[in-house]
Protein backbone atom coordinates (compact mmCIF):
# COMPACT_ATOMS: atom_id res chain seq x y z
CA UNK A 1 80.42 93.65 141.47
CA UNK A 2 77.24 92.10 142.04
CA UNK A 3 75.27 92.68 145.02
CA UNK A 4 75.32 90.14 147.69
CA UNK A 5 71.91 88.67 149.21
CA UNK A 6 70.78 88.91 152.43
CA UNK A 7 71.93 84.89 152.53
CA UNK A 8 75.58 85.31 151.29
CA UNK A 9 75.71 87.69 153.56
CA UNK A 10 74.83 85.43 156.51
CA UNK A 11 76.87 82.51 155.21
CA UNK A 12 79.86 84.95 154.73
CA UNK A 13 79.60 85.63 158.22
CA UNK A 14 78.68 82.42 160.11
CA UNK A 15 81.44 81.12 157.73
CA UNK A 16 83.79 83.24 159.46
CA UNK A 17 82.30 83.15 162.68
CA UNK A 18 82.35 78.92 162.39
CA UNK A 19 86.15 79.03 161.54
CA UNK A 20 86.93 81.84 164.70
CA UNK A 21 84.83 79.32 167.07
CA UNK A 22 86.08 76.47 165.53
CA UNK A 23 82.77 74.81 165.00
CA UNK A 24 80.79 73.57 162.37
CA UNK A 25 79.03 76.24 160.59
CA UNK A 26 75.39 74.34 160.35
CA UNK A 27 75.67 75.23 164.66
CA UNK A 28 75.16 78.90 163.96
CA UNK A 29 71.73 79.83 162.95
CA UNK A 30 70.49 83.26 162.14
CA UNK A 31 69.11 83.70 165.99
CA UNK A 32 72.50 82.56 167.30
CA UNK A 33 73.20 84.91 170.13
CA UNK A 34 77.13 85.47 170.16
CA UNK A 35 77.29 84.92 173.69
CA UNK A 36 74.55 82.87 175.01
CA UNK A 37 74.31 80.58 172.09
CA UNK A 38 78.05 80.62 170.82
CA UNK A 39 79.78 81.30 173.73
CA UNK A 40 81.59 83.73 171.81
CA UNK A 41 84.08 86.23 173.98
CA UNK A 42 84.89 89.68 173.49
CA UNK A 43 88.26 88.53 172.16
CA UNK A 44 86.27 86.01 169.36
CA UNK A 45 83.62 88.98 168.78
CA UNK A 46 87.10 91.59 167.83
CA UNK A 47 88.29 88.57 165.75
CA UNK A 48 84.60 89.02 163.69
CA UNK A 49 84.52 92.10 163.61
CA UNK A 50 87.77 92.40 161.47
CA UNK A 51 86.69 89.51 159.70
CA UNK A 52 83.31 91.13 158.32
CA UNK A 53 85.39 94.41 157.80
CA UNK A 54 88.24 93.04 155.79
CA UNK A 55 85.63 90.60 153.86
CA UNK A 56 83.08 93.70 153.07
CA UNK A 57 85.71 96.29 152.20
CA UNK A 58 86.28 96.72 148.04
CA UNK A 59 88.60 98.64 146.44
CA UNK A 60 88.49 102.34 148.09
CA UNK A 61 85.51 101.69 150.10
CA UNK A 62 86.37 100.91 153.61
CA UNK A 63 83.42 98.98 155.24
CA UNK A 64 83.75 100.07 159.13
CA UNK A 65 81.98 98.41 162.38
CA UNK A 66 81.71 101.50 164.79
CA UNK A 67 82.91 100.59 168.56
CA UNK A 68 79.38 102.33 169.92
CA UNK A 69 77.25 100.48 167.34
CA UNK A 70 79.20 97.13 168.48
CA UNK A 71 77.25 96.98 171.39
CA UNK A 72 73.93 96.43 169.21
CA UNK A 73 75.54 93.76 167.40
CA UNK A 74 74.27 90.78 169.98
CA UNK A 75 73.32 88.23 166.95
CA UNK A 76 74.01 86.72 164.01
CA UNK A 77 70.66 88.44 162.69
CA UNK A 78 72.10 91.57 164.54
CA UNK A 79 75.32 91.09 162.38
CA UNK A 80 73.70 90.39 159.38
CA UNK A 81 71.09 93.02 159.43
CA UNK A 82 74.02 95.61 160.11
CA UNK A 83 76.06 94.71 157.35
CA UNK A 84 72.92 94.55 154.40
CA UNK A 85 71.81 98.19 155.56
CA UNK A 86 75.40 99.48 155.33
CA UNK A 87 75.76 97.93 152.13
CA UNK A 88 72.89 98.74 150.76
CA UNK A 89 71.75 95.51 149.49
């Protein structure tokens, strides 16, 4: 598999993000905050998390948000930051 860019990346996520919020994905910007911006709750920012998990998990590698490095996660740049470091890209 190809390497995703930095931009799928972020369109992967707002994608999902967009669908959990049920708003239009060209709302969410890569300086979204989750909760100021969004007004995304805990409940919508578990629903994510699973989300990105289940969307960046291949074959036998398991692609895993820790709870304690939740807490960093505050925006979409947050988010998308996070996942192209874990994955390398």
């Amino acid at each position: 598999m190809s390497e995703l860019t930095r931009q799928e990346i972020f369109e992967t996520i707002r994608g999902h993000l967009a669908d959990i919020l049920e708003i239009d994905p060209s709302k969410i910007s890569e300086g979204s905050s989750f909760s100021e911006d969004l007004n995304a709750d805990s409940l919508a920012l578990i629903e994510l998390v699973e989300a990105i998990e289940d969307e960046f998990s291949k074959g036998d590698t398991t692609f895993r948000i820790e709870d304690d490095e939740l807490e960093d996660l505050k925006t979409m740049r947050d988010a998308v930051d996070y996942v192209v470091e874990k994955l390398g890209s």
